[in-house]
PDB file of N, CA and C in Angstrom:
ATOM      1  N   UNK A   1       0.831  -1.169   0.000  1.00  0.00           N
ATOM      2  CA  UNK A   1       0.000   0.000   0.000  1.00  0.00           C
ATOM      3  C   UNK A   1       0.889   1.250   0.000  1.00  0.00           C
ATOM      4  N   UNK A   2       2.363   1.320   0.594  1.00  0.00           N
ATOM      5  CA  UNK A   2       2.836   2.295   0.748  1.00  0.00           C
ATOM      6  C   UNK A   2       3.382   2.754  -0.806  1.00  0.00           C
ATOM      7  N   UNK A   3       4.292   1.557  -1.116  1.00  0.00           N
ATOM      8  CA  UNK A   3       4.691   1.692  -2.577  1.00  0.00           C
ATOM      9  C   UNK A   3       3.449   2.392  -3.278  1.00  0.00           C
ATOM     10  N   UNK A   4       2.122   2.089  -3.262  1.00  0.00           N
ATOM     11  CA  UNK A   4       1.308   2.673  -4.505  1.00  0.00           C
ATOM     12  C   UNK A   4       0.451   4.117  -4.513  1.00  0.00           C
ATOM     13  N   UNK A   5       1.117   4.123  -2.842  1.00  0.00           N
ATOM     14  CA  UNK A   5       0.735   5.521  -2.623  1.00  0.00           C
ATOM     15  C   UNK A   5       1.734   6.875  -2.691  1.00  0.00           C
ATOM     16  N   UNK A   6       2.860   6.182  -2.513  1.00  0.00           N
ATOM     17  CA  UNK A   6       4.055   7.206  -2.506  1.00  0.00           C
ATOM     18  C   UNK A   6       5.229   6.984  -3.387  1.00  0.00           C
ATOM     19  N   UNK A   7       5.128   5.901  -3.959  1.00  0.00           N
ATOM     20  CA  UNK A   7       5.541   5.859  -5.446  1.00  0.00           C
ATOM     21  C   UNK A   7       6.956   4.222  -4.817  1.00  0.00           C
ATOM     22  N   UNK A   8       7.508   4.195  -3.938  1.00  0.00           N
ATOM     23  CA  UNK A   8       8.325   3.729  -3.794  1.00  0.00           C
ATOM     24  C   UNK A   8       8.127   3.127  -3.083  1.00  0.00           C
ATOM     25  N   UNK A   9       9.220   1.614  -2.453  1.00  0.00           N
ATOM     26  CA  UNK A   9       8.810   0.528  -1.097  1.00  0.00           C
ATOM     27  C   UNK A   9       9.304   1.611   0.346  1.00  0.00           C
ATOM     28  N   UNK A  10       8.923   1.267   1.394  1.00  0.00           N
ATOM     29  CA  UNK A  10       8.927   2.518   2.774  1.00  0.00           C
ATOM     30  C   UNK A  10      10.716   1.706   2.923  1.00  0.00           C
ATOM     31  N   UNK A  11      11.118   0.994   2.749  1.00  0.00           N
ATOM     32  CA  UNK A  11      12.359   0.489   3.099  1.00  0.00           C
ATOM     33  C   UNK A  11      13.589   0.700   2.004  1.00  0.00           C
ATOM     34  N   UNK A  12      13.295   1.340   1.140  1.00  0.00           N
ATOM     35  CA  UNK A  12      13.729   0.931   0.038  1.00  0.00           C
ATOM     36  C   UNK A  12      16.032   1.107   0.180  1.00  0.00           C
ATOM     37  N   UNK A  13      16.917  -0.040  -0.490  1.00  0.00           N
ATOM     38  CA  UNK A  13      17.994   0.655  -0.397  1.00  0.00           C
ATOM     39  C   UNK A  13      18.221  -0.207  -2.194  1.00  0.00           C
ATOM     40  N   UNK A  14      19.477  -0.196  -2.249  1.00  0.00           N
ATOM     41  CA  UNK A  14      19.774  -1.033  -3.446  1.00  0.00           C
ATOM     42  C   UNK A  14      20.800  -1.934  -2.386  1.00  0.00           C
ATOM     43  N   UNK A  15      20.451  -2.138  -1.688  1.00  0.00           N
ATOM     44  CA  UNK A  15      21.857  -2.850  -1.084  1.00  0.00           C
ATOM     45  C   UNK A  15      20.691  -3.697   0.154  1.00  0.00           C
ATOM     46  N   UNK A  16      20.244  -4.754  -0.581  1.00  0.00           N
ATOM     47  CA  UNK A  16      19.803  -5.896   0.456  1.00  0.00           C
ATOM     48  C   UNK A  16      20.285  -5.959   1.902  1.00  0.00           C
ATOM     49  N   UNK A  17      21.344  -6.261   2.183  1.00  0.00           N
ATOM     50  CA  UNK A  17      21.436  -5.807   3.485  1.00  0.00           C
ATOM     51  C   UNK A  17      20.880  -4.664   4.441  1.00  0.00           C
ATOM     52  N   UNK A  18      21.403  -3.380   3.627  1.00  0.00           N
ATOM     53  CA  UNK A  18      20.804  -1.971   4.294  1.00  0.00           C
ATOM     54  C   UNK A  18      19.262  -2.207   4.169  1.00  0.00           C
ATOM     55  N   UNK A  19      18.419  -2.717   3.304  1.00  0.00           N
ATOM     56  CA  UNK A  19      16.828  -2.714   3.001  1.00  0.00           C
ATOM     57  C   UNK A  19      16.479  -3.776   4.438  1.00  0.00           C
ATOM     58  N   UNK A  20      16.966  -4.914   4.635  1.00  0.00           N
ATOM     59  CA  UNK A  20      17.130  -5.589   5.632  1.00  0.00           C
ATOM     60  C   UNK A  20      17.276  -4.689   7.478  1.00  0.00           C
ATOM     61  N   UNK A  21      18.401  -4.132   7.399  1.00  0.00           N
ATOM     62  CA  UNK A  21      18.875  -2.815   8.544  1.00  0.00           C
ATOM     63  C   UNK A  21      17.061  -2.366   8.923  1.00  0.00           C
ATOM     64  N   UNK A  22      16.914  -1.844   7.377  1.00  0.00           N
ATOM     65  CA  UNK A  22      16.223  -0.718   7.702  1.00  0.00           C
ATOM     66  C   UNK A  22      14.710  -1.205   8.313  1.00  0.00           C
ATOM     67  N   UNK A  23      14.311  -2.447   7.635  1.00  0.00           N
ATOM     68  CA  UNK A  23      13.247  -2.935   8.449  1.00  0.00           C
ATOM     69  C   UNK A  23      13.315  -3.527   9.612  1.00  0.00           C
ATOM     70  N   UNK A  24      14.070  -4.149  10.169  1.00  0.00           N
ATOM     71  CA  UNK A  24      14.780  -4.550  11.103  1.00  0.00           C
ATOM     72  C   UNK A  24      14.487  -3.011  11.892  1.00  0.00           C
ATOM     73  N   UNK A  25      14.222  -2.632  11.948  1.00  0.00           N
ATOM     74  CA  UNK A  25      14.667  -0.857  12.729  1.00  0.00           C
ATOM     75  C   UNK A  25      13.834   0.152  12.047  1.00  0.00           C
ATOM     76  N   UNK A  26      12.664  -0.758  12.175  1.00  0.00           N
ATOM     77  CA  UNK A  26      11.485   0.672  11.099  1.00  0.00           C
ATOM     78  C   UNK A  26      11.364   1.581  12.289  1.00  0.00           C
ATOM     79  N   UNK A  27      11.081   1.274  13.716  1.00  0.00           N
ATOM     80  CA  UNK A  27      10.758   2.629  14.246  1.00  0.00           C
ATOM     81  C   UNK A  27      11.639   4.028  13.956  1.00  0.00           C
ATOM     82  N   UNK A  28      12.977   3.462  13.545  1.00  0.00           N
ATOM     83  CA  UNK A  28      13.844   4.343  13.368  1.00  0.00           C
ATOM     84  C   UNK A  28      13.607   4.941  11.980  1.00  0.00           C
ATOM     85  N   UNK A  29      13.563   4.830  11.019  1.00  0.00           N
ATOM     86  CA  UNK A  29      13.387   4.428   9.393  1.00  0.00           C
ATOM     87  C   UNK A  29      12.317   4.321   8.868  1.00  0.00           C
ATOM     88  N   UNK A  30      11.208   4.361   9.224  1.00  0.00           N
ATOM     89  CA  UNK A  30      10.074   4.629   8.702  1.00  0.00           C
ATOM     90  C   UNK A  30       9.684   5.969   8.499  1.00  0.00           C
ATOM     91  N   UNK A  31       9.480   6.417   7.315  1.00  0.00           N
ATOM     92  CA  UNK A  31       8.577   8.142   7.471  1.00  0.00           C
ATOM     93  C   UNK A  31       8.002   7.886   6.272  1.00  0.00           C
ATOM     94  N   UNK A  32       7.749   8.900   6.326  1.00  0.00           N
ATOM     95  CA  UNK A  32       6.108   8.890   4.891  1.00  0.00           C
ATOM     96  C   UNK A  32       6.689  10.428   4.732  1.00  0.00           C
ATOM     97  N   UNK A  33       7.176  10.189   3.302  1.00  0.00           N
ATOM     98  CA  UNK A  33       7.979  11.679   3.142  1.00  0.00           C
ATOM     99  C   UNK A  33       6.694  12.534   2.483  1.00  0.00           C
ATOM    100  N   UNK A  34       7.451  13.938   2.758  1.00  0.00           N
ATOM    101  CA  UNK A  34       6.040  15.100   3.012  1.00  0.00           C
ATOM    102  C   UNK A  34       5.806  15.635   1.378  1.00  0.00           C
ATOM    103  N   UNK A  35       6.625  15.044   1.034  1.00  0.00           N
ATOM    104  CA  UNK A  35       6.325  15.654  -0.690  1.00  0.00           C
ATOM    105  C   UNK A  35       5.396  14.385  -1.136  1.00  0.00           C
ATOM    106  N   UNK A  36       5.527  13.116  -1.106  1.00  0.00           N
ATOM    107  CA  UNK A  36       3.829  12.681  -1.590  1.00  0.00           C
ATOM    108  C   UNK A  36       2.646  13.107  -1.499  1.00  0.00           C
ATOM    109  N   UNK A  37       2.377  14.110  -0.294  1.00  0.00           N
ATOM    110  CA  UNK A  37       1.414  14.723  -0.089  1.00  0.00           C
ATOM    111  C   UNK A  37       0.253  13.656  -0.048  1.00  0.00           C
ATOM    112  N   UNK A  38       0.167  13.295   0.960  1.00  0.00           N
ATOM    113  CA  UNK A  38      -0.857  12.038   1.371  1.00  0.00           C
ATOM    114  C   UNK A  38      -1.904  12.781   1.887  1.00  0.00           C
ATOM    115  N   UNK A  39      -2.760  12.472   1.859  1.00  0.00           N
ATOM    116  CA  UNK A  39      -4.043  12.345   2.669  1.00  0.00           C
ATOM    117  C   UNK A  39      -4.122  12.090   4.401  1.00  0.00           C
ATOM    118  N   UNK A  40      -5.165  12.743   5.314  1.00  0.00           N
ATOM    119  CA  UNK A  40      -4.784  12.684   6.451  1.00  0.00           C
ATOM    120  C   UNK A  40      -5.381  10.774   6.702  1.00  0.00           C
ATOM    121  N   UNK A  41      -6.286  10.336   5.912  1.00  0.00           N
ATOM    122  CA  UNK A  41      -6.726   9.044   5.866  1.00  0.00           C
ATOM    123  C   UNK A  41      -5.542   8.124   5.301  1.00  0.00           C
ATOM    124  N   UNK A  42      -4.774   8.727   4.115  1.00  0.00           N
ATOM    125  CA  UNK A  42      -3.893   7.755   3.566  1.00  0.00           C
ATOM    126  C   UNK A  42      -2.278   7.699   4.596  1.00  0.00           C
ATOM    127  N   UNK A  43      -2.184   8.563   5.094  1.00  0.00           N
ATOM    128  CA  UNK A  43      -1.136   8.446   6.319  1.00  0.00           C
ATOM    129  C   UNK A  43      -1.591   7.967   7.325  1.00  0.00           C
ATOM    130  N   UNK A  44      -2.940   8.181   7.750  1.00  0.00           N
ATOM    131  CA  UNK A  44      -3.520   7.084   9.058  1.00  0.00           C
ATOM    132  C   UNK A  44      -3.316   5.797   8.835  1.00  0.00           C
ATOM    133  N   UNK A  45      -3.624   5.433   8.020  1.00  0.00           N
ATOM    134  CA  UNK A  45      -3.652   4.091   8.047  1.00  0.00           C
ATOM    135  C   UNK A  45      -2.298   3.485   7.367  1.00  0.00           C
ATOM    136  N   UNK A  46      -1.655   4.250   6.926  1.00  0.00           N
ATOM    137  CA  UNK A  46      -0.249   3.819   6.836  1.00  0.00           C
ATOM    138  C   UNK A  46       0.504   3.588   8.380  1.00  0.00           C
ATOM    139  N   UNK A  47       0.365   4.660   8.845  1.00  0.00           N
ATOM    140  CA  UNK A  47       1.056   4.522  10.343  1.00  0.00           C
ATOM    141  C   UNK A  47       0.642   3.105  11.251  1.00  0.00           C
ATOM    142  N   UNK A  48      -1.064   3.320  10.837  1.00  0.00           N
ATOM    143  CA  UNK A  48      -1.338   1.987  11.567  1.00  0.00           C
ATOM    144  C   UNK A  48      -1.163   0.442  11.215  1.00  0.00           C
ATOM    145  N   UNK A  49      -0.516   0.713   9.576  1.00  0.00           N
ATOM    146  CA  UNK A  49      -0.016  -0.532   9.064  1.00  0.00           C
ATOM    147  C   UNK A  49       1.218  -1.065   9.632  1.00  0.00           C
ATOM    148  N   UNK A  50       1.894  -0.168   9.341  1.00  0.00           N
ATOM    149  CA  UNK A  50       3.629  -0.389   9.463  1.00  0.00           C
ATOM    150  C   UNK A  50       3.907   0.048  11.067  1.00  0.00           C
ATOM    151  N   UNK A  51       3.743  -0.968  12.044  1.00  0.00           N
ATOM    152  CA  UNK A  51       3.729  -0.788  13.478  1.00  0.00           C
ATOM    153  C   UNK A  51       3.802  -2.126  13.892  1.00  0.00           C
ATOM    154  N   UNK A  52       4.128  -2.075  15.212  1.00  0.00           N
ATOM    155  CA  UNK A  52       4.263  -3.006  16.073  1.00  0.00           C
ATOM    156  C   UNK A  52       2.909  -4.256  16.074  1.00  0.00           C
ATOM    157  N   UNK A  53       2.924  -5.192  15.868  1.00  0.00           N
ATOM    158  CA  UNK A  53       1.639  -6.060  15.829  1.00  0.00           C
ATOM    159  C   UNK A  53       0.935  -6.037  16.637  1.00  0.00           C
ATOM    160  N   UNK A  54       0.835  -5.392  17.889  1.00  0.00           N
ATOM    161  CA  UNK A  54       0.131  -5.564  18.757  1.00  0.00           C
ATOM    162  C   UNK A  54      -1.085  -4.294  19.037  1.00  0.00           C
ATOM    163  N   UNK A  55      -0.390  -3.484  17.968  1.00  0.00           N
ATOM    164  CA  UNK A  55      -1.160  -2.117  17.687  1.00  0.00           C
ATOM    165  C   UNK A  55      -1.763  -1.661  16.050  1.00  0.00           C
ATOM    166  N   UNK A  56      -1.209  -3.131  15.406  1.00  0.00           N
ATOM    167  CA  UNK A  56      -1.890  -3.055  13.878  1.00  0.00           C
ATOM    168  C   UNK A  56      -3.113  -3.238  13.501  1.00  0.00           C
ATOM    169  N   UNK A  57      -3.486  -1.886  12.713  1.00  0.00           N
ATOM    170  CA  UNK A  57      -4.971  -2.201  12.012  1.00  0.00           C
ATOM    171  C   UNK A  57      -5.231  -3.615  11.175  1.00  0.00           C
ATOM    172  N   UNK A  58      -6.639  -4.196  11.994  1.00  0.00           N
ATOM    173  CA  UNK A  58      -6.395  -5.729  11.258  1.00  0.00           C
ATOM    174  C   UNK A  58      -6.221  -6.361  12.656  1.00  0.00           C
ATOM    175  N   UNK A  59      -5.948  -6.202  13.819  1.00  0.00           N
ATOM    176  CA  UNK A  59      -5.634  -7.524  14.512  1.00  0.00           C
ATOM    177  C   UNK A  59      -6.734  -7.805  14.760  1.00  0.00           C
ATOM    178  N   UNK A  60      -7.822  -7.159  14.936  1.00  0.00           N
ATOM    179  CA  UNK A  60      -9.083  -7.655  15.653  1.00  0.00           C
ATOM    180  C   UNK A  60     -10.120  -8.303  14.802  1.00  0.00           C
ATOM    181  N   UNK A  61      -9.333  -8.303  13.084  1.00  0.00           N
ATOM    182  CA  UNK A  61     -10.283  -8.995  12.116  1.00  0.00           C
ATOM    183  C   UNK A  61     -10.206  -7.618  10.615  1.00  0.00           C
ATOM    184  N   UNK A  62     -10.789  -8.039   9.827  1.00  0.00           N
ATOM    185  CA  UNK A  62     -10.575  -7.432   8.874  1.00  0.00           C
ATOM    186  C   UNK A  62     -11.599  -6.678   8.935  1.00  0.00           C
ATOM    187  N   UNK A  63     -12.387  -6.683   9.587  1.00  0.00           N
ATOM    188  CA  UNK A  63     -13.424  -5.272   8.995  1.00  0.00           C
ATOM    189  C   UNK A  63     -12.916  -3.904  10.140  1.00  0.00           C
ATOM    190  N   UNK A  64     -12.074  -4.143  10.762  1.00  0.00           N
ATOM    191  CA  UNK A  64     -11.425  -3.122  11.190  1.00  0.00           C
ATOM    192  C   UNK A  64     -10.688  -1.904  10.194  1.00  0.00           C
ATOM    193  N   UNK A  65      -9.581  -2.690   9.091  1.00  0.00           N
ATOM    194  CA  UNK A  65      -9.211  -2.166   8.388  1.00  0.00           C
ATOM    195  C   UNK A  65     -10.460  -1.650   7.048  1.00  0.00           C
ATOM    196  N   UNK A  66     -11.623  -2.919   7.141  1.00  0.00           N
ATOM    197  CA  UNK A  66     -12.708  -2.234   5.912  1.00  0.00           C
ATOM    198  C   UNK A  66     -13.156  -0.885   6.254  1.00  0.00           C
ATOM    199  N   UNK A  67     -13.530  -0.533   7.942  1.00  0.00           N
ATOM    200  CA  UNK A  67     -14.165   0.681   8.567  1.00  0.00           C
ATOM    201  C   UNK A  67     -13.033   1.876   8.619  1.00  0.00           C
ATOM    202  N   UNK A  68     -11.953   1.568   8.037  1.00  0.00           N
ATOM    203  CA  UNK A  68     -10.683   2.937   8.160  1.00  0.00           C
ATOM    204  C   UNK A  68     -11.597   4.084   7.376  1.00  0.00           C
ATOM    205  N   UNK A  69     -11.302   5.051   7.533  1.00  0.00           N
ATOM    206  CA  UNK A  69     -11.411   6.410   6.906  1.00  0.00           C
ATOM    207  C   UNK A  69     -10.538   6.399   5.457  1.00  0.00           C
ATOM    208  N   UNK A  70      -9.732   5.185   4.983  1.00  0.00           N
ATOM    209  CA  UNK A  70      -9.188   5.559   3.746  1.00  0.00           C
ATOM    210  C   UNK A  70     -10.057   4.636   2.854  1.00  0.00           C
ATOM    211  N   UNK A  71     -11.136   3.754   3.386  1.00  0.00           N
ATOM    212  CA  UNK A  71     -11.813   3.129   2.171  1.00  0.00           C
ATOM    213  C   UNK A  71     -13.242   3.931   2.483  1.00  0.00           C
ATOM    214  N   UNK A  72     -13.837   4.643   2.982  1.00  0.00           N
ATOM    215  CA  UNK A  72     -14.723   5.741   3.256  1.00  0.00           C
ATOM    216  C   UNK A  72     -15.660   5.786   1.864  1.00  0.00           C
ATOM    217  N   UNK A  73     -16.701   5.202   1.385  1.00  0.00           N
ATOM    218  CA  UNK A  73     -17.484   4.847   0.097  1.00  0.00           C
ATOM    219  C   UNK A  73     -17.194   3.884  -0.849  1.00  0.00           C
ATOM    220  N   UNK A  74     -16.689   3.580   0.025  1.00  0.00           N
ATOM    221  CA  UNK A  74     -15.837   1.805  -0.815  1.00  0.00           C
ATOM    222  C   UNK A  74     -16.542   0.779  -0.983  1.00  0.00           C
ATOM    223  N   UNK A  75     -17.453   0.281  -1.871  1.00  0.00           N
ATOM    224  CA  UNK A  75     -18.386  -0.149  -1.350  1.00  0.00           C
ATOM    225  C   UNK A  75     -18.148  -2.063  -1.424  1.00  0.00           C
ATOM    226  N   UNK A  76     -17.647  -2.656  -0.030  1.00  0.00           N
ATOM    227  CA  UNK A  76     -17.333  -3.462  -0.293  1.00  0.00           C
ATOM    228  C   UNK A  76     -18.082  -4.823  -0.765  1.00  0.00           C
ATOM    229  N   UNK A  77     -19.471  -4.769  -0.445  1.00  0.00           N
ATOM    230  CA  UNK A  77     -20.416  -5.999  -0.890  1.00  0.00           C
ATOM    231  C   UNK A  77     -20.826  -5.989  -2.594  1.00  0.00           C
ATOM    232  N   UNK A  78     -20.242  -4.789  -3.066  1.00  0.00           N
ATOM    233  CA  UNK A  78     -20.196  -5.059  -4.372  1.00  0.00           C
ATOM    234  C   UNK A  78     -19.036  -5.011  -5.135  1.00  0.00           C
ATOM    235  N   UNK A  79     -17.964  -5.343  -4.614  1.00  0.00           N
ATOM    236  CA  UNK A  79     -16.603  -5.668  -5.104  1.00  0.00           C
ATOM    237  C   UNK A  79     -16.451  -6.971  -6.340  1.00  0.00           C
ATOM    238  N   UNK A  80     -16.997  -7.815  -5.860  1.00  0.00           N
ATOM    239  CA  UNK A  80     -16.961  -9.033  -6.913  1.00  0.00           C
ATOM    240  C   UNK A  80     -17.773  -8.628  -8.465  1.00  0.00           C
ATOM    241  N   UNK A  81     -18.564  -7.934  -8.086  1.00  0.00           N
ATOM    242  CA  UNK A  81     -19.672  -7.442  -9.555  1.00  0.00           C
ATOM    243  C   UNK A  81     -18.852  -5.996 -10.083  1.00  0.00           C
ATOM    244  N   UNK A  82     -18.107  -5.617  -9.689  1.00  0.00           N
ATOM    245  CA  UNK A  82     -17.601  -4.119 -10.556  1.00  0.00           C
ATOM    246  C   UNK A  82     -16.495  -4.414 -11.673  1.00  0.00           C
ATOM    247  N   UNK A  83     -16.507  -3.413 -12.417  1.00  0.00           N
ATOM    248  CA  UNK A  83     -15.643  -3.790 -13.376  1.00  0.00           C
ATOM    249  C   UNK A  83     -14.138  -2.929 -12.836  1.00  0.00           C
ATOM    250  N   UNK A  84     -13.184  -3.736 -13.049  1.00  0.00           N
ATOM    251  CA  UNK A  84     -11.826  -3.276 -12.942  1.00  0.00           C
ATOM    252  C   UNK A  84     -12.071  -2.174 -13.362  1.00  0.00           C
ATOM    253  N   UNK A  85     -10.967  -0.795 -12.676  1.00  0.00           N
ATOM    254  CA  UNK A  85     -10.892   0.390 -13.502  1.00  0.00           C
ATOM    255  C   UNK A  85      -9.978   0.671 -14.557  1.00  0.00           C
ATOM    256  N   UNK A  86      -9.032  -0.179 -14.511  1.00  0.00           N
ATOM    257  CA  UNK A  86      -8.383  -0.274 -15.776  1.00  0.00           C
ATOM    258  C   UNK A  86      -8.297  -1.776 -15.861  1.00  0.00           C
ATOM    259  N   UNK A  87      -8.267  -1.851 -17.800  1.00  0.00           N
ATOM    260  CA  UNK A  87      -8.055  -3.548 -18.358  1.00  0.00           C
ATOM    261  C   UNK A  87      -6.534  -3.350 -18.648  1.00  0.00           C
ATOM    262  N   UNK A  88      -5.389  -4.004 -19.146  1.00  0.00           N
ATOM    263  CA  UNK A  88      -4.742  -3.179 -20.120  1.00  0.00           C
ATOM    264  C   UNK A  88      -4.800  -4.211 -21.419  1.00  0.00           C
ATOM    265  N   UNK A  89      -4.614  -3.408 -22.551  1.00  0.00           N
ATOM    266  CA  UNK A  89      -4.658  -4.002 -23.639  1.00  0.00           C
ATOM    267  C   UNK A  89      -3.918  -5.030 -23.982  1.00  0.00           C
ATOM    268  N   UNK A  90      -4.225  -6.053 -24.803  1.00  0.00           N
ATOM    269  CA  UNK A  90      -3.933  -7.375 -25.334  1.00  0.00           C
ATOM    270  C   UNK A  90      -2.785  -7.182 -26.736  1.00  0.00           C
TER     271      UNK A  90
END
């Protein structure tokens, strides 16, 4: 989710090890840089993704994360019947 919101992975290095470091040590290394210009919903629930498990959106079941403020008209009982918003061509 972070990659498709801010263009890149939240860990990102070219050097496997350091990408390793850095998750290993997200409290340190984690930010949501201010030029994506996120949403106060699309940084909520980022923060509450990338956290300690015992405080992640989702532990108590998935409709925790369905009721976030970033899927807010989402309409999930008709997910299976909608058409993709993009196909790409053949």
């Amino acid at each position: 989710m972070f990659e498709m919101l801010v263009g890149y992975p939240p860990f990102f290095s070219d050097e496997p090890a350091i990408t390793c470091q850095k998750i290993m040590h997200w409290k340190k290394t984690f930010t949501i840089p201010p030029e994506a210009k996120l949403s106060p919903a699309s940084t909520d629930i980022l923060k509450k993704m990338i956290c300690d498990a015992d405080n992640r959106l989702g532990k108590n079941g998935v409709d925790e994360i369905k009721k976030h403020a970033f899927f807010e008209g989402f309409e999930w009982e008709k997910i299976r019947g909608s058409k993709a918003p993009y196909i790409p061509s053949v």
